[in-house]
N, C-alpha and C. Protein backbone atom coordinates (compact mmCIF):
# COMPACT_ATOMS: atom_id res chain seq x y z
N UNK A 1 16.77 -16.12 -1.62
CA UNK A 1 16.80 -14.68 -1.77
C UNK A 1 15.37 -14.14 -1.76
N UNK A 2 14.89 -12.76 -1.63
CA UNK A 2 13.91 -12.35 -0.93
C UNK A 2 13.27 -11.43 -2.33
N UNK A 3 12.25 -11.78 -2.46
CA UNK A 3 11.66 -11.24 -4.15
C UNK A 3 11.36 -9.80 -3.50
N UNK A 4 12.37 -9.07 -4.63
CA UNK A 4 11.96 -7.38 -4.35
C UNK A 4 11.59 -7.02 -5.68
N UNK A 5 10.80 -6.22 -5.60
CA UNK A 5 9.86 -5.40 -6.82
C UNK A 5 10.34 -3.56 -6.93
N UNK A 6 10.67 -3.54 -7.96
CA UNK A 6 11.29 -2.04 -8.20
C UNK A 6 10.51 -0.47 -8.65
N UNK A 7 10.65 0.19 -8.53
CA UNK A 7 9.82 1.15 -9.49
C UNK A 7 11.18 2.40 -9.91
N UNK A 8 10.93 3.20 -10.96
CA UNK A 8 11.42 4.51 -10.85
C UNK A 8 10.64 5.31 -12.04
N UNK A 9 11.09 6.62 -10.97
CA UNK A 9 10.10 7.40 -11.67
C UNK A 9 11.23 8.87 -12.04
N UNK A 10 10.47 9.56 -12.81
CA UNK A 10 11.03 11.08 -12.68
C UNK A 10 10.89 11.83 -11.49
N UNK A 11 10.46 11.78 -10.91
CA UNK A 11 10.01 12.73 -9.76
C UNK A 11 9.67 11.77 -8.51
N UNK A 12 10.14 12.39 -7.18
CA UNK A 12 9.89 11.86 -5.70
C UNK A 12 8.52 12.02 -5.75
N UNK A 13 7.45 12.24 -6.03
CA UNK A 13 6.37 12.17 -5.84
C UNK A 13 5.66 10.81 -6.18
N UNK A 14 5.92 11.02 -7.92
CA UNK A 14 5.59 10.30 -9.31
C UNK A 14 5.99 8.76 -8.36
N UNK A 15 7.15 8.50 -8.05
CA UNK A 15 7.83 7.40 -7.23
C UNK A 15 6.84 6.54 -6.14
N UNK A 16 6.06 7.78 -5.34
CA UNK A 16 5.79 7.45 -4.17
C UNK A 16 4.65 6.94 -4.15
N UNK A 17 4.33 7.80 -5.39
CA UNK A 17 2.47 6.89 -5.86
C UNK A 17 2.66 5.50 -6.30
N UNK A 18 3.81 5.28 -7.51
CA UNK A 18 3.96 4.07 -7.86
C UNK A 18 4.01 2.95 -7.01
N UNK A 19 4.80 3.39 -5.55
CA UNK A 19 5.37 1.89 -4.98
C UNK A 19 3.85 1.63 -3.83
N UNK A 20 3.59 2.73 -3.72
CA UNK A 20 1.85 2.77 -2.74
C UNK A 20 0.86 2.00 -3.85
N UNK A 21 0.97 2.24 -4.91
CA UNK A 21 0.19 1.49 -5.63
C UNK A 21 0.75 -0.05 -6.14
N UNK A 22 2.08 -0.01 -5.88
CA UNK A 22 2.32 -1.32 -6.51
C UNK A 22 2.11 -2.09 -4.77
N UNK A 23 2.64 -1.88 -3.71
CA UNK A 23 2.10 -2.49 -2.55
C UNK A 23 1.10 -2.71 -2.39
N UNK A 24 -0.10 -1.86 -2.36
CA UNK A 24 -1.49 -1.92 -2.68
C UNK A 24 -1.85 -3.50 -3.41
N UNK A 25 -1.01 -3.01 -4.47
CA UNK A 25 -2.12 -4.38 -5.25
C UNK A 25 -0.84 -5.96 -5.22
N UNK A 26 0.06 -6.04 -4.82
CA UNK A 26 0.75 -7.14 -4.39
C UNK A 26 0.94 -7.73 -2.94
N UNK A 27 0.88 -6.78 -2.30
CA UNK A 27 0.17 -7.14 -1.18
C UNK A 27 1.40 -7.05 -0.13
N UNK A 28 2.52 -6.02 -1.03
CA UNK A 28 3.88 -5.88 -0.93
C UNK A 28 4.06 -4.64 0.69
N UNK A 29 5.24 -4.53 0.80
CA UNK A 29 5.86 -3.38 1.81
C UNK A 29 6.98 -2.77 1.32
N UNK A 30 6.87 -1.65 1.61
CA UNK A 30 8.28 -0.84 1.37
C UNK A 30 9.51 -1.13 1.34
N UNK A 31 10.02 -1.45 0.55
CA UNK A 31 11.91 -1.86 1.54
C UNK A 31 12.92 -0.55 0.94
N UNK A 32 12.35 -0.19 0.01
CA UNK A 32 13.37 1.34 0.22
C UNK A 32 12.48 2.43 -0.35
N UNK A 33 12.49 3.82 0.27
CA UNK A 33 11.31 4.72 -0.02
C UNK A 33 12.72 5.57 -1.36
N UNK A 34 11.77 6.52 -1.91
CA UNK A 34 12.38 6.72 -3.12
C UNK A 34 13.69 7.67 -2.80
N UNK A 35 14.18 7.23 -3.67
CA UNK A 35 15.52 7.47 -3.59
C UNK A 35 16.41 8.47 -4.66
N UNK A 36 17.16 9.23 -4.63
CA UNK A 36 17.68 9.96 -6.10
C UNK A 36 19.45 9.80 -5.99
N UNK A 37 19.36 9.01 -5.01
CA UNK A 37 21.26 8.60 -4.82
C UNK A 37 21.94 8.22 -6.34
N UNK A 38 21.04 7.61 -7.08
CA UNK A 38 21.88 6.70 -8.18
C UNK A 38 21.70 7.97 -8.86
N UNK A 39 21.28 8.79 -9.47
CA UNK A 39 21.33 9.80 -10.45
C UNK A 39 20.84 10.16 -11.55
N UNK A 40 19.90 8.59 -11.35
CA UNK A 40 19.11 8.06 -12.69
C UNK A 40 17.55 8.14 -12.43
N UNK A 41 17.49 9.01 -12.00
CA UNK A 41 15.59 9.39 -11.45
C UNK A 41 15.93 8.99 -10.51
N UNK A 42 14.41 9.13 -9.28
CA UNK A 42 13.60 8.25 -8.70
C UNK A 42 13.60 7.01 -8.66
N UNK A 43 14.41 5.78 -7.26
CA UNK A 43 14.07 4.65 -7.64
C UNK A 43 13.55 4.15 -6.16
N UNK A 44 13.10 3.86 -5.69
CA UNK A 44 11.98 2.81 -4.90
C UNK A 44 12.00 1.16 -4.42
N UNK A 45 12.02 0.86 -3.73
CA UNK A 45 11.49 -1.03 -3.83
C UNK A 45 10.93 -1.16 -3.08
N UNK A 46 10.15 -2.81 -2.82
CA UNK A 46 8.85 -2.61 -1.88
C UNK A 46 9.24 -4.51 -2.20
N UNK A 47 9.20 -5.19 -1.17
CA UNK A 47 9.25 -6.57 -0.73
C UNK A 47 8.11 -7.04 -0.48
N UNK A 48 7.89 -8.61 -0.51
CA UNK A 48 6.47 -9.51 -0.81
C UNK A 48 6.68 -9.74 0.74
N UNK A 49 5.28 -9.52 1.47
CA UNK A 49 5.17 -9.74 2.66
C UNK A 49 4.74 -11.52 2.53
N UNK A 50 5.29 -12.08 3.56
CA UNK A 50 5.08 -13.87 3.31
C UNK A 50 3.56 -13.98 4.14
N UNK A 51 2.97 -14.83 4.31
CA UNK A 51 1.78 -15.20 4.55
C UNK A 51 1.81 -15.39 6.02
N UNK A 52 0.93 -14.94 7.12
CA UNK A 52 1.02 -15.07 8.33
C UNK A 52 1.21 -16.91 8.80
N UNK A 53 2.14 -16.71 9.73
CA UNK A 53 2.13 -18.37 10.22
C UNK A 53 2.86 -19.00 9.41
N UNK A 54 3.61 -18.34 8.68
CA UNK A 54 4.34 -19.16 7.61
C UNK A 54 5.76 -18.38 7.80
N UNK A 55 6.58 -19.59 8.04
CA UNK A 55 8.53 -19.10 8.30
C UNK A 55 8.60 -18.83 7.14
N UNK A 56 9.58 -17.22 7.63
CA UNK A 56 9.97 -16.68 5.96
C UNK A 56 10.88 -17.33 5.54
N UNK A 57 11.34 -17.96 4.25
CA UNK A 57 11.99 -18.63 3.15
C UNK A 57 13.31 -17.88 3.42
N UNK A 58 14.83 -18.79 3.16
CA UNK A 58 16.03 -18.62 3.53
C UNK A 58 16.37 -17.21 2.68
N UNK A 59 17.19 -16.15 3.57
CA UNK A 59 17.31 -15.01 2.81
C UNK A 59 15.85 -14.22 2.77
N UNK A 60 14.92 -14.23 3.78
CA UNK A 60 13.82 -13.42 3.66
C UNK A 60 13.71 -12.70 5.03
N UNK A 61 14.58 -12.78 6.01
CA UNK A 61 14.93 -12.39 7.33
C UNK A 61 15.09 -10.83 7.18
């Protein structure tokens, strides 16, 4: 399975800084931009990019 990292925030903004900053420093990518579907704030995720030259791990496709 494919390590995803979460954020939520109050606000689509508040959200957008978090997951830019949590990519930033993990070295992560977006996998869902923020979101207000669930009803429960702002929620976000952002996936671990694998290392160049290296097959992504089963479930990382």
């Amino acid at each position: 399975m494919a390590i995803r990292y979460g954020v939520q925030a109050d606000t689509r903004e508040e959200c957008m800084r978090a997951l830019t900053e949590l990519c930033e420093r993990l070295g992560a990518q977006p996998a869902l931009l923020p979101s207000d579907t669930f009803g429960n704030g702002w929620l976000a995720r952002a996936k671990r990019i694998p290392p160049a030259g290296r097959a992504p791990e089963p479930g990382q496709q």
